[in-house]
Protein backbone atom coordinates (compact mmCIF):
# COMPACT_ATOMS: atom_id res chain seq x y z
CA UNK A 1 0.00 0.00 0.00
CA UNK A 2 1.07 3.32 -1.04
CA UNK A 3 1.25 6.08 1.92
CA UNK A 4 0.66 9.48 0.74
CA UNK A 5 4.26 11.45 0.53
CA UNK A 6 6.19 14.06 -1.87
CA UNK A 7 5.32 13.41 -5.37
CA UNK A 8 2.28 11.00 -5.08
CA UNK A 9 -0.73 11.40 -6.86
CA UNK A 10 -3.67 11.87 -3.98
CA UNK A 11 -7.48 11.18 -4.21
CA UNK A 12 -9.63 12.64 -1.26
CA UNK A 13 -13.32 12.87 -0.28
CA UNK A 14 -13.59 16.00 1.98
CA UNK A 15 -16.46 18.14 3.41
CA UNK A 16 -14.95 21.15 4.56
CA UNK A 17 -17.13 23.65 6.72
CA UNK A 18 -15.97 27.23 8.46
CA UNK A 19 -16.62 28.62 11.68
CA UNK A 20 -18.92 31.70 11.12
CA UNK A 21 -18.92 34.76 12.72
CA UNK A 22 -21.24 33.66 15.65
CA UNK A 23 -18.45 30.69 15.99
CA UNK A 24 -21.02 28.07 14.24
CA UNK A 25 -19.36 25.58 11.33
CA UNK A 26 -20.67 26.45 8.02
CA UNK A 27 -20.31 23.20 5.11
CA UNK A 28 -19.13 25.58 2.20
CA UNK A 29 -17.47 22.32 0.04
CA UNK A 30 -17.95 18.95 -0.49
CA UNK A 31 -15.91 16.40 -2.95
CA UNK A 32 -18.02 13.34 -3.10
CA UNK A 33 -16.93 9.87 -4.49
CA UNK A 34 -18.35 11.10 -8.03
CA UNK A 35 -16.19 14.12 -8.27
CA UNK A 36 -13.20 13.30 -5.44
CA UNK A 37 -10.30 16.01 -5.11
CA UNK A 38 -7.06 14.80 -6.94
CA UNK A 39 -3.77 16.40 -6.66
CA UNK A 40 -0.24 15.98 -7.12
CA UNK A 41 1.34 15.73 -3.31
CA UNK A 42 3.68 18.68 -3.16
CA UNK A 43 3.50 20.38 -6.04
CA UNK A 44 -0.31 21.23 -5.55
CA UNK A 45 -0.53 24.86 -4.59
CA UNK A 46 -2.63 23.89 -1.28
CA UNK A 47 -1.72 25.22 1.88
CA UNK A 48 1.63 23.77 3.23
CA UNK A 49 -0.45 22.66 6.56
CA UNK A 50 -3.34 21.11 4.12
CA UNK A 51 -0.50 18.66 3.05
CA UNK A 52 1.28 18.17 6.35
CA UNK A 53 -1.92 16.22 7.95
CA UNK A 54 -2.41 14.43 5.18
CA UNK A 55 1.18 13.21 4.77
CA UNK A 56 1.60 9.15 5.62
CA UNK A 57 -2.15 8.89 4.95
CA UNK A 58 -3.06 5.42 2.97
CA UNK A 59 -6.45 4.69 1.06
CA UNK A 60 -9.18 4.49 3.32
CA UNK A 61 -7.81 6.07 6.27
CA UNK A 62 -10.32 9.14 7.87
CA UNK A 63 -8.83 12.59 8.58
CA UNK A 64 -10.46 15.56 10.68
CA UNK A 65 -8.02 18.78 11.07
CA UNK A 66 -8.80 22.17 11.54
CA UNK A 67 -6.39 24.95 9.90
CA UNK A 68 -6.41 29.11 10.78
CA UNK A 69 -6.02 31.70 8.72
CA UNK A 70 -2.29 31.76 9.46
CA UNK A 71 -2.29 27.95 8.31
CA UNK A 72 -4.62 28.37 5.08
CA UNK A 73 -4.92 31.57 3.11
CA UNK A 74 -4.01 34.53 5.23
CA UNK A 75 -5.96 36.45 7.55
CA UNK A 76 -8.53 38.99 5.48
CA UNK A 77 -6.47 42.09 3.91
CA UNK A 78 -8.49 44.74 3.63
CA UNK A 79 -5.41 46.57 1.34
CA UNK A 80 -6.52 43.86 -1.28
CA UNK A 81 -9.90 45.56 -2.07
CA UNK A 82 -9.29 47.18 -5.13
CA UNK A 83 -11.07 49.82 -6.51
CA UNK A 84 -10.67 49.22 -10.51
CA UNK A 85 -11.98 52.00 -13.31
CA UNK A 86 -14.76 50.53 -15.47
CA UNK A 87 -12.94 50.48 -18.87
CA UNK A 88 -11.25 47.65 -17.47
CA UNK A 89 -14.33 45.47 -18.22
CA UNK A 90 -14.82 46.83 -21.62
CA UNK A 91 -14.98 44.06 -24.32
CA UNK A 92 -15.73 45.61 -27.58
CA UNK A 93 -16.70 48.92 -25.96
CA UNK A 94 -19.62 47.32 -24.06
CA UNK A 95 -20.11 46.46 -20.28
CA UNK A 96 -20.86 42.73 -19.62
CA UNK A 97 -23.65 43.20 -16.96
CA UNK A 98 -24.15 39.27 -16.49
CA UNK A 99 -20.56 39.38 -15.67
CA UNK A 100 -20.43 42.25 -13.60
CA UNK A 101 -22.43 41.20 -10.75
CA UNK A 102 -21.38 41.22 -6.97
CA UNK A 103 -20.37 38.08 -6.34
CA UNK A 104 -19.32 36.62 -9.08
CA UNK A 105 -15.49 35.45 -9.39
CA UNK A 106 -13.77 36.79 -12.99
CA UNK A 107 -10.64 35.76 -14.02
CA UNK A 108 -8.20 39.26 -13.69
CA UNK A 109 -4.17 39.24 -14.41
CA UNK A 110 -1.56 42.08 -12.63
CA UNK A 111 0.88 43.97 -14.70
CA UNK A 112 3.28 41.19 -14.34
CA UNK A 113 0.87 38.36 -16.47
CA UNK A 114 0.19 36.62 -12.75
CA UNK A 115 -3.19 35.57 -13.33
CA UNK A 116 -5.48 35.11 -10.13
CA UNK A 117 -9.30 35.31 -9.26
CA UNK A 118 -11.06 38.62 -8.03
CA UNK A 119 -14.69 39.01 -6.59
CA UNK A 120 -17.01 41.37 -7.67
CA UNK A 121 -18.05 43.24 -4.61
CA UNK A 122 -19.85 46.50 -6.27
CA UNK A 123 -20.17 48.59 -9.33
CA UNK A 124 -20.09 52.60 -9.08
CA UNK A 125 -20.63 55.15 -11.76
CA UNK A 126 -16.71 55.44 -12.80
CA UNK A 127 -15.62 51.95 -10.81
CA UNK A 128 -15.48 48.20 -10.16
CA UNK A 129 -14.74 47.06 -6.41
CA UNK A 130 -12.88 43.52 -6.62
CA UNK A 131 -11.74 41.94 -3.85
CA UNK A 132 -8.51 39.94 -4.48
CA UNK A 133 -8.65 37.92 -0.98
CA UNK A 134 -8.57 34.61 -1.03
CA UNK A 135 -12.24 33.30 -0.55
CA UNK A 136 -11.13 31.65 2.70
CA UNK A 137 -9.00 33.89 3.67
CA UNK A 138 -9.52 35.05 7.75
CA UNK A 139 -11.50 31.76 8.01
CA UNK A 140 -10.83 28.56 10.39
CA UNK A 141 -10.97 25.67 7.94
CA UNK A 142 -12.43 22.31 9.16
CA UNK A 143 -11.57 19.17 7.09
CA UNK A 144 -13.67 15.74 7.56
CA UNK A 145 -12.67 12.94 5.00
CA UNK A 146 -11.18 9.89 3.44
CA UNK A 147 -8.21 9.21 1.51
CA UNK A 148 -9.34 7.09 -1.49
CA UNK A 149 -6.33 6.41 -3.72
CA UNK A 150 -2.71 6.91 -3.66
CA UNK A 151 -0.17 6.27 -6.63
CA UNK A 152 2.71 7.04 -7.78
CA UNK A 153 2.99 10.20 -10.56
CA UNK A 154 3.76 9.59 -13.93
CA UNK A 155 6.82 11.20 -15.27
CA UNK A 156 4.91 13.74 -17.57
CA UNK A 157 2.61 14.49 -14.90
CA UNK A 158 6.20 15.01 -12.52
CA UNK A 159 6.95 17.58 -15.51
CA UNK A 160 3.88 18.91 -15.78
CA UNK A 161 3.57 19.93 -12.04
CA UNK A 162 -0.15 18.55 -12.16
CA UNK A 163 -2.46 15.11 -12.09
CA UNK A 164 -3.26 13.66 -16.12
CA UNK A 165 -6.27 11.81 -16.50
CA UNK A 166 -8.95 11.21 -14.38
CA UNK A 167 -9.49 13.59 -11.91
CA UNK A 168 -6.50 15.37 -13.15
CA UNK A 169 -6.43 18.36 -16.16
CA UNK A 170 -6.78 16.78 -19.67
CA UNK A 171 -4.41 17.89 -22.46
């Protein structure tokens, strides 16, 4: 049996639920048996900590772990709530107002090409506010699940940096 560790290809069923503001759990994600997280151990972007309880893990054993902000994603920055002008969201001199809705996540990229995901939080006359904290960021994570599968990675998907296949991006 394969125990999870640097390089392996990891399936997981999780629900993962937040503590609120009146200190109540909140389910915000699930990933079922139909539609299991799969990610390449170490090289998958999650939080350092995420990986850390997981580590040793073999298929079918349970996990419950708790992360804080300082673990996950940061606490909330209120610096990241950017105030962007509405020409931005131009595409062929028109406003998208299906896209433009609080809310709703839209794909933005920095000066530098880094691409990353911003929230919609309002629209003003001259201005878009998008919020460019992590969804989970200032949250208290709580993980509940089973490992399902362990392997070894494939050489392409060790050069790739990601999973191939099922569960995994398709090229």
């Amino acid at each position: 049996m394969t125990a999870i560790s640097q390089n392996q290809v990891v399936t997981i069923t999780y629900d993962l639920s937040v503590t609120d503001e009146n200190q109540e759990k909140v389910l915000v994600e699930s990933a079922e048996a139909d539609s299991p997280m799969v990610f390449l151990f170490g090289h998958s972007g999650l939080p350092e900590e995420f990986e850390a309880h997981l580590a040793g893990k073999n298929p079918g054993d349970a996990f419950q772990f708790s992360l804080t902000p300082e673990q996950a994603y940061g606490e909330y920055d209120d610096q990241a709530l950017v105030e962007i002008p509405k020409e931005v969201f131009l595409i062929d001199g028109k406003l998208d107002d299906e896209m433009l809705q609080p809310g709703n996540f839209l794909p933005m990229a920095d000066n530098e090409g880094n691409h990353m995901q911003a929230k919609v939080v309002s629209i003003g006359d001259s201005a878009v506010q998008m919020d460019f904290n992590h969804p989970l960021a200032g949250m208290v994570m709580h993980f509940n699940g089973k490992v399902q599968d362990v392997r070894p990675a494939t050489a392409e998907e060790m050069t790739h940096g990601h999973v191939h296949g099922e569960g995994g991006h398709q090229h």
